[in-house]
Protein backbone atom coordinates (compact mmCIF):
# COMPACT_ATOMS: atom_id res chain seq x y z
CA UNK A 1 109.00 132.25 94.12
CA UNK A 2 109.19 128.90 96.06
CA UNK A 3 110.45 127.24 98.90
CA UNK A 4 112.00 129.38 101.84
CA UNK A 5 112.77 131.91 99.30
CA UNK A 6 109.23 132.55 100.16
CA UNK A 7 110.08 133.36 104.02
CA UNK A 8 113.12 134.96 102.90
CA UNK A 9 111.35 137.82 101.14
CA UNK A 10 109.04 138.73 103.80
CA UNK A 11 110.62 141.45 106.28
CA UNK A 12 108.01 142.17 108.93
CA UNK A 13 107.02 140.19 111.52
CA UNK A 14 103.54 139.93 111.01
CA UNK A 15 104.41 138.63 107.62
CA UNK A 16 106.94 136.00 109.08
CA UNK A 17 104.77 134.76 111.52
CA UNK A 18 102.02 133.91 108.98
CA UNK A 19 103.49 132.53 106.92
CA UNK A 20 105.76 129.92 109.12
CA UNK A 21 102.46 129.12 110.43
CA UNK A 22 101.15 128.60 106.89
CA UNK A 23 104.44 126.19 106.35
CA UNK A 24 103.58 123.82 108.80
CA UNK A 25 100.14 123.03 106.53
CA UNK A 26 102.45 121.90 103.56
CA UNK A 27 103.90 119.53 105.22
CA UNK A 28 103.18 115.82 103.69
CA UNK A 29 104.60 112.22 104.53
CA UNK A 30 105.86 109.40 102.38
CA UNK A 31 103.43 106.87 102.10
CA UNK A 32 105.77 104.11 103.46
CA UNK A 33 106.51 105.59 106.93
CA UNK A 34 103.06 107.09 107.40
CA UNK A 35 102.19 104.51 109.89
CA UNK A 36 105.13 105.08 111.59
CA UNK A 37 104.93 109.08 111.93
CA UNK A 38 101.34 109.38 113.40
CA UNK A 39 102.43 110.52 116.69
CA UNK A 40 105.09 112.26 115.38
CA UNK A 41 102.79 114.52 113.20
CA UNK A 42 100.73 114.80 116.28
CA UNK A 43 103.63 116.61 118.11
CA UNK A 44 104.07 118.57 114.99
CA UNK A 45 100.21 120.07 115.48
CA UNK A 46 101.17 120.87 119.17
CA UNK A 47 104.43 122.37 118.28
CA UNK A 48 102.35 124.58 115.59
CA UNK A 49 99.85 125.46 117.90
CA UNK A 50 101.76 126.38 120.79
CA UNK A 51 103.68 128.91 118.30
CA UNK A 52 100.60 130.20 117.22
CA UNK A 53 99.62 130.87 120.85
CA UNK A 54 102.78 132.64 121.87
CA UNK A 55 101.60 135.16 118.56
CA UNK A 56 97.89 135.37 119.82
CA UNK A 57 99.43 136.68 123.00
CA UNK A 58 102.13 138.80 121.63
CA UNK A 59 99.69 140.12 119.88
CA UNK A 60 100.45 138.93 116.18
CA UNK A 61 97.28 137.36 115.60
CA UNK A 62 93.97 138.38 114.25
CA UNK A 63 92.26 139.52 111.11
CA UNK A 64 93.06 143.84 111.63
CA UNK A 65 96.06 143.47 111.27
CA UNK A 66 96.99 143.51 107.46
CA UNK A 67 100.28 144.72 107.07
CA UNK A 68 103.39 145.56 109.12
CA UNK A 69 102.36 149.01 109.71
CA UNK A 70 98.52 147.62 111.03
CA UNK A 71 100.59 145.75 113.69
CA UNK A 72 102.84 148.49 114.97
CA UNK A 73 99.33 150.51 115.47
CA UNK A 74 97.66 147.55 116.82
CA UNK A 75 96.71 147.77 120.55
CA UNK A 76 97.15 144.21 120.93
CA UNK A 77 100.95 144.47 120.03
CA UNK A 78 103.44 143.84 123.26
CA UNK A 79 106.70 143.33 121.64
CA UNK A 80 109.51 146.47 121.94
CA UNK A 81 111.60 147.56 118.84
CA UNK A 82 114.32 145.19 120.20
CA UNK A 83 112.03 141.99 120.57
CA UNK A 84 110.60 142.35 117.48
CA UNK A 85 114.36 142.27 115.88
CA UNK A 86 115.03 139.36 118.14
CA UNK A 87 111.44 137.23 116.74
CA UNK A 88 112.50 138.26 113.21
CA UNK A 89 115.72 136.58 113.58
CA UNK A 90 114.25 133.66 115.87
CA UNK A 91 111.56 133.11 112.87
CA UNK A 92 114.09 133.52 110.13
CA UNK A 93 116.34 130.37 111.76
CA UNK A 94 113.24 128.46 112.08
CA UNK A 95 112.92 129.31 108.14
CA UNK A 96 116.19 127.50 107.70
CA UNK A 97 114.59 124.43 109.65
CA UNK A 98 112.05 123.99 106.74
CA UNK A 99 114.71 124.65 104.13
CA UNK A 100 116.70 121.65 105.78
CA UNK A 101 113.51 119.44 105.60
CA UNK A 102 113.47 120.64 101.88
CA UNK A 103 116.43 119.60 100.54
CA UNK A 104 116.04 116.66 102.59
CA UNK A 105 112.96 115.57 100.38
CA UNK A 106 115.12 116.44 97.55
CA UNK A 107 117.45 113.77 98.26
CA UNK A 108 115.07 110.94 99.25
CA UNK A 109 113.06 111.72 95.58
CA UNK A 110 116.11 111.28 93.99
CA UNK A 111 116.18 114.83 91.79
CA UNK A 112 112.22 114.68 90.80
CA UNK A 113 109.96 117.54 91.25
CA UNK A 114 107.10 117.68 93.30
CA UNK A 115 104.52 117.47 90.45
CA UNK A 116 106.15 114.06 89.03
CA UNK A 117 103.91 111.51 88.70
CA UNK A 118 105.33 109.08 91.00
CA UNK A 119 105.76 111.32 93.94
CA UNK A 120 102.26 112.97 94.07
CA UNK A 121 101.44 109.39 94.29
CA UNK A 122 103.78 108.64 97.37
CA UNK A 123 103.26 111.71 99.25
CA UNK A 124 100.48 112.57 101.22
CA UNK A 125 98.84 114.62 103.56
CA UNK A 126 98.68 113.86 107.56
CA UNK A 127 95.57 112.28 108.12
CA UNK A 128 94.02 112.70 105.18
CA UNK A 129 91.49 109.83 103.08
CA UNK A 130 94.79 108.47 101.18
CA UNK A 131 97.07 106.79 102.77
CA UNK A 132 97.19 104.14 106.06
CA UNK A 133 94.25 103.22 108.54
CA UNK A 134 95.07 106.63 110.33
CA UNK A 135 94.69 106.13 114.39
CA UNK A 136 91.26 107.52 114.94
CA UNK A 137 92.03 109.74 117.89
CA UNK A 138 95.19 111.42 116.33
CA UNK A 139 93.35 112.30 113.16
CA UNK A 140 91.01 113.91 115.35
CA UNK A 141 93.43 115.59 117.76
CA UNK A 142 95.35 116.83 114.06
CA UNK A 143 91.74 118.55 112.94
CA UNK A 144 91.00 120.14 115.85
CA UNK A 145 94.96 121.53 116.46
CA UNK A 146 94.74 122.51 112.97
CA UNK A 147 91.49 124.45 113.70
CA UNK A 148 92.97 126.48 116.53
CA UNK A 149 96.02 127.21 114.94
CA UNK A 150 94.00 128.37 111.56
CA UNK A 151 91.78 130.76 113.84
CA UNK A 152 94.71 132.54 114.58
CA UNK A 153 96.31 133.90 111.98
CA UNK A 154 96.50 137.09 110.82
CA UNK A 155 95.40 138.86 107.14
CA UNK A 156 98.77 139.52 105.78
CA UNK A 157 99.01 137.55 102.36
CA UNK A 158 100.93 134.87 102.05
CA UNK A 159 102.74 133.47 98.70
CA UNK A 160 102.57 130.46 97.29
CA UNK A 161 104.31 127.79 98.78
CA UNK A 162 105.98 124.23 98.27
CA UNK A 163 105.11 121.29 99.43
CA UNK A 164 107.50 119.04 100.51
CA UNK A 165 107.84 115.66 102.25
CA UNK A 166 109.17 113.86 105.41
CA UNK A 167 110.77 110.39 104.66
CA UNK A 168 112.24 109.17 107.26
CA UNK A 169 111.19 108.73 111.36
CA UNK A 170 114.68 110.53 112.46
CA UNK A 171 114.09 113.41 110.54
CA UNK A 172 110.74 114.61 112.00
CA UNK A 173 112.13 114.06 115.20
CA UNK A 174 114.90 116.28 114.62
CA UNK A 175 112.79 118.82 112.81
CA UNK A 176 110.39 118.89 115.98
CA UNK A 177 112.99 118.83 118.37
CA UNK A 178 114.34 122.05 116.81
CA UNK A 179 111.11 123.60 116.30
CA UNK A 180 110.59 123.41 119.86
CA UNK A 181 114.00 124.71 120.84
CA UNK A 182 113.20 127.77 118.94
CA UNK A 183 109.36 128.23 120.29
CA UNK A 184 111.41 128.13 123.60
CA UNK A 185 113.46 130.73 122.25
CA UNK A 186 110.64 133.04 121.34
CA UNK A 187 109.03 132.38 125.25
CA UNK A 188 112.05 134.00 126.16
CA UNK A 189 112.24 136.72 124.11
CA UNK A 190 108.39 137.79 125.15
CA UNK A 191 107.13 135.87 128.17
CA UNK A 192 103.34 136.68 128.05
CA UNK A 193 101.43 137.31 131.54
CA UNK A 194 99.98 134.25 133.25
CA UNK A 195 96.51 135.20 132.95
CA UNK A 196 96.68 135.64 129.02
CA UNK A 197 98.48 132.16 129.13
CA UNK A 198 95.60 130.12 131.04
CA UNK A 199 92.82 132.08 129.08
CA UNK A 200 94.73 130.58 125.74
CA UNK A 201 94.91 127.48 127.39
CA UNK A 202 91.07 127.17 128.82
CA UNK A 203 90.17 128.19 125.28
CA UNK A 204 92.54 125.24 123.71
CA UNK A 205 91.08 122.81 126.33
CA UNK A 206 87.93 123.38 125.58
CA UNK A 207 88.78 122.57 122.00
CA UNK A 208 90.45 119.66 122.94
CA UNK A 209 87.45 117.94 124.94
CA UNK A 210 85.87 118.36 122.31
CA UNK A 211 87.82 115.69 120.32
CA UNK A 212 87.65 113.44 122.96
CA UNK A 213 83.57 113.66 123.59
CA UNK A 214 83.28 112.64 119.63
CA UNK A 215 85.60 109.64 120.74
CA UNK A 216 83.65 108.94 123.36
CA UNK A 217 80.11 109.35 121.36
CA UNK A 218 81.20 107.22 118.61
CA UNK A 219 83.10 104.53 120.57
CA UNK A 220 79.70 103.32 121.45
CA UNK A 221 78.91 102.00 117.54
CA UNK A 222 82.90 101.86 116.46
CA UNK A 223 85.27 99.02 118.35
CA UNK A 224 88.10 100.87 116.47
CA UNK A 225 87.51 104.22 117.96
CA UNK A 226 86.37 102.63 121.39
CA UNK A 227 89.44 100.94 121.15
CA UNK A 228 91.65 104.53 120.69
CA UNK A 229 89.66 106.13 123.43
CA UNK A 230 90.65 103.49 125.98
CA UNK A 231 94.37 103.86 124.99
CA UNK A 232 94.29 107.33 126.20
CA UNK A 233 93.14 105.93 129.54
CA UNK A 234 95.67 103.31 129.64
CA UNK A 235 98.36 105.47 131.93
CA UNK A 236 95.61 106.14 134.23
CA UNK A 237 94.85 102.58 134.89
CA UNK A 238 98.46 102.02 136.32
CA UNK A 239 98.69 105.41 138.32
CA UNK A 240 95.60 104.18 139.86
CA UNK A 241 95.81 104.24 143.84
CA UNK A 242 93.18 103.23 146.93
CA UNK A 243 92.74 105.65 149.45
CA UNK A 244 91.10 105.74 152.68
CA UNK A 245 87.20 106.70 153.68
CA UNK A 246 87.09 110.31 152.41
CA UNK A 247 87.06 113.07 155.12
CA UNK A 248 84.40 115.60 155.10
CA UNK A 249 85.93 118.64 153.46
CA UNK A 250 83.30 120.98 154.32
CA UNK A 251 84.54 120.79 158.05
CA UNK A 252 88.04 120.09 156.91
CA UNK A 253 88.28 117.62 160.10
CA UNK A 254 90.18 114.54 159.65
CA UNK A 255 86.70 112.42 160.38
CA UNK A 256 84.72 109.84 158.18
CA UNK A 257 81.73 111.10 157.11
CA UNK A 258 78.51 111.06 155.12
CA UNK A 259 79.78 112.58 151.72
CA UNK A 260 78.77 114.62 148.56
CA UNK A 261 75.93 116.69 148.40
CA UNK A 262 73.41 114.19 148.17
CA UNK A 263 74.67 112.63 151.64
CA UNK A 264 75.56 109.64 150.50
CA UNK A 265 77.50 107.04 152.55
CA UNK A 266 80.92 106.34 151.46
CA UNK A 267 82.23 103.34 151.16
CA UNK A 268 85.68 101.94 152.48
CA UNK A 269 87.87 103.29 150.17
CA UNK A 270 87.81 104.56 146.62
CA UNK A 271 89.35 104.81 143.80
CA UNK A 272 91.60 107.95 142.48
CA UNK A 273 93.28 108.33 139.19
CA UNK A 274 96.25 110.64 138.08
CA UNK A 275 94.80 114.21 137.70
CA UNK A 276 96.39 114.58 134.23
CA UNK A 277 94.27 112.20 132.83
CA UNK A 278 90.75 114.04 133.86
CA UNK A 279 89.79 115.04 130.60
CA UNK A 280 89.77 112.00 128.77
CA UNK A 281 88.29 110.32 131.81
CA UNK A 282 84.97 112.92 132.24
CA UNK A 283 84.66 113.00 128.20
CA UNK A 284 84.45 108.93 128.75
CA UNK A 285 81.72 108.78 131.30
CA UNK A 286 79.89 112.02 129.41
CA UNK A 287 80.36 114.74 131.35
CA UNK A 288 81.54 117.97 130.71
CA UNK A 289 82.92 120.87 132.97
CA UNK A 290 79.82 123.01 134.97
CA UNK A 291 79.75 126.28 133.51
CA UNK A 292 80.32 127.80 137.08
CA UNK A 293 83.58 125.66 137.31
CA UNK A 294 84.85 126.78 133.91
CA UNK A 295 87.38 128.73 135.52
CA UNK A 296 89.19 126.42 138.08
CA UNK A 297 92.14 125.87 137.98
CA UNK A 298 92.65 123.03 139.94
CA UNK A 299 91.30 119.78 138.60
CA UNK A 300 91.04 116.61 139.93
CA UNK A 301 90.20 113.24 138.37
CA UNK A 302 87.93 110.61 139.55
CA UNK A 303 87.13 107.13 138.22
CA UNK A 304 83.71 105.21 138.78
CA UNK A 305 84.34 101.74 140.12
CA UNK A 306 82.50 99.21 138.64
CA UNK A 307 80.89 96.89 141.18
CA UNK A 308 77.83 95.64 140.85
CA UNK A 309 76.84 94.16 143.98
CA UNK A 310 77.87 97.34 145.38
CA UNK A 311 77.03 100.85 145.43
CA UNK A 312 79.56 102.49 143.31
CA UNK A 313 80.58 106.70 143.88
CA UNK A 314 82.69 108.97 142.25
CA UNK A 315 84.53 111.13 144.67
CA UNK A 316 87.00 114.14 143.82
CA UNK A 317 89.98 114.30 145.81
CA UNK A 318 90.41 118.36 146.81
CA UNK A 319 92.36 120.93 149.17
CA UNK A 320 90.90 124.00 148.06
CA UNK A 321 87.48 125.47 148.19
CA UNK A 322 87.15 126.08 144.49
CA UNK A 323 88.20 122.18 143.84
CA UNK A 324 85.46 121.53 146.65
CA UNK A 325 82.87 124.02 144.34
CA UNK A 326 84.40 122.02 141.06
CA UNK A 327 83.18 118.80 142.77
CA UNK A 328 79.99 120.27 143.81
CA UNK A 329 79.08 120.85 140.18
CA UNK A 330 79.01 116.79 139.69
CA UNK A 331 77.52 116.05 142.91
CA UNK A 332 80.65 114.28 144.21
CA UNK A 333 82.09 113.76 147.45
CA UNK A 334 84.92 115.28 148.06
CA UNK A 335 88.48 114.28 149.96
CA UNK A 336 90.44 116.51 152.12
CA UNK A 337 93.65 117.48 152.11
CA UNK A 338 95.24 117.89 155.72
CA UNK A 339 97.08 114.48 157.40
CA UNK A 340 97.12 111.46 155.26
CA UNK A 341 99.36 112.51 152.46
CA UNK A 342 96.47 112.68 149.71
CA UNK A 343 97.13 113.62 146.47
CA UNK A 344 96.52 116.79 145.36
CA UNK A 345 98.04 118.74 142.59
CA UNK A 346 97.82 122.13 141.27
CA UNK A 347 97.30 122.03 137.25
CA UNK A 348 96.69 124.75 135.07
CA UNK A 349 94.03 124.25 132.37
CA UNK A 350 97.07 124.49 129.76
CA UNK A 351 99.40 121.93 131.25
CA UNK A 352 96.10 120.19 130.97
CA UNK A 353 95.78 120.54 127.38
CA UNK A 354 99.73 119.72 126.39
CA UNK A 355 99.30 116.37 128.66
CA UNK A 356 96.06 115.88 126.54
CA UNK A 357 98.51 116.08 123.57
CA UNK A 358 101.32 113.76 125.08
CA UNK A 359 98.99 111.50 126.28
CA UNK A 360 97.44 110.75 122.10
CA UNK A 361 100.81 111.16 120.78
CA UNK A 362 102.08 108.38 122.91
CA UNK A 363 99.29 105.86 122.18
């Protein structure tokens, strides 16, 4: 059995939702628009793993559940009778997506079979050692992704499958663009709580800092991966803005004053990035979250100026006490939020992640 055929013959939805997961892994690219599909594939990975969380919450995931019957039994299972019909039919359209791409790489390999010569030679795997000088920091954003998304499948087998290839720039687009529109579909159909959403998230942004550390590590020895770590940073740079002497948030009076926990003296103004850019920026400059932060929700970035004639601090710009305990853990100063319009923004560790994602995928 081959192709969707494959999706076709599985009923349950434990069965469907492995192996649509499993699809996305047997996906390859034509040699000749590799370079041109990088960030492309990298949406793919985020589309993937953002399906794979909605089934780790809905409770689809995980290696006791074997069969359809394990699932309906399972604890972990939140779906009714009629949202489970309504995901089998959601995953059985997205089956027709991949038959689409299918019969599109029928076309562009003009009637040959996947195990012709000439086509194993032109199509290849995302990322893998044949094929373009991949983009450092998406091949290690499409590992990691990949990892996640692996880690949550569940035990029900899976047949063989066919590989087949995207050609062309217009058709991935489409293909994620649909993807997406049916992921949305499924968020609809079972919107999981909040708190199982950011504990999903926290766990992918973990991950995902993870990446960028390695980036960071190696960028020291490799101008090519230095080089894709600062490209990440490059929005950050512009949304740059100068603010005022920080206030001292600890009194929450609109006052200079001595600042961070070592008492150090601020200087005239400092420098704030955009908060969605905090992870790449820490990873940069080697830190990593406190473990009594972990939780914290709100995030704010900070950049260290460089001035050498000059002491240089890095302050956190905060309106809530567990942003002022998030600074704490790095010994910064800390910025009020009360009469001078500062910016401060609420961001959930998963928005967090997904702007990780947009922010590689644009670069």
């Amino acid at each position: 059995m081959a192709g969707v055929e494959v999706i076709g013959a599985v009923s349950g939805l434990a069965g469907l939702f492995n192996t649509t997961i499993t699809w996305f892994d047997y996906i390859l690219v034509a040699k000749q628009a590799a370079p041109r599909l990088q960030s492309l594939l990298v949406k793919l990975d985020a589309a993937q793993l953002r399906l794979t969380r909605w089934g780790k919450a809905a409770g689809l995931t995980g290696l006791r559940i074997e069969d359809e019957e394990s699932l309906k039994s399972s604890e972990s299972f939140q779906l009714d009778e009629q949202q489970e019909q309504q995901a089998i039919r959601t995953f059985r359209t997205v089956a027709a997506l991949f038959e689409e791409c299918q019969k599109l790489c029928h076309r562009e390999r003009n009637g040959k079979g996947e195990d012709d010569p000439g086509v194993r030679e032109n199509e290849i795997s995302p990322f893998g050692t044949v094929g373009p000088n991949w983009n450092p920091m998406h091949r290690y954003l499409h590992g990691k992704m990949r990892d996640i998304a692996d880690g949550r499948r569940n035990k029900v087998s899976v047949a063989q499958r066919v590989k087949f290839a995207i050609y062309k720039k217009e058709h991935l687009e489409r293909f994620i663009k649909d993807i997406n529109d049916h992921i949305d579909e499924l968020y609809k159909i079972y919107e999981p709580p909040k708190e199982k959403e950011s504990e999903l998230g926290k766990g992918e942004l973990v991950e995902l800092l993870e990446v960028v550390k390695e980036l960071a590590i190696a960028s020291d020895r490799d101008p090519v991966v230095h080089s894709a770590v600062r490209n990440i940073l490059k929005q950050e740079a512009t949304q740059a803005v100068m603010m005022p002497c920080p206030y001292d948030v600890s009194s929450g009076l609109s006052r200079p004053a001595a600042c961070g926990t070592g008492g150090f003296e601020a200087p005239a103004c400092v420098q704030l990035s955009h908060i969605s850019q905090w992870p790449t920026t820490a990873a940069l400059h080697g830190l990593s979250l406190p473990v009594e932060c972990a939780d914290l929700d709100f995030l704010c970035s900070q950049r260290r100026e460089v001035a050498p004639s000059s002491k240089s601090w890095s302050y956190l710009i905060a309106g809530d006490i567990t942003a002022r305990r998030f600074a704490q853990g790095y010994g910064l100063a800390t910025q009020c939020d009360s009469k001078e319009g500062h910016m401060v923004t609420t961001l959930s560790k998963q928005k967090q992640a997904n702007d990780l994602i947009s922010a590689a995928a644009a670069n």
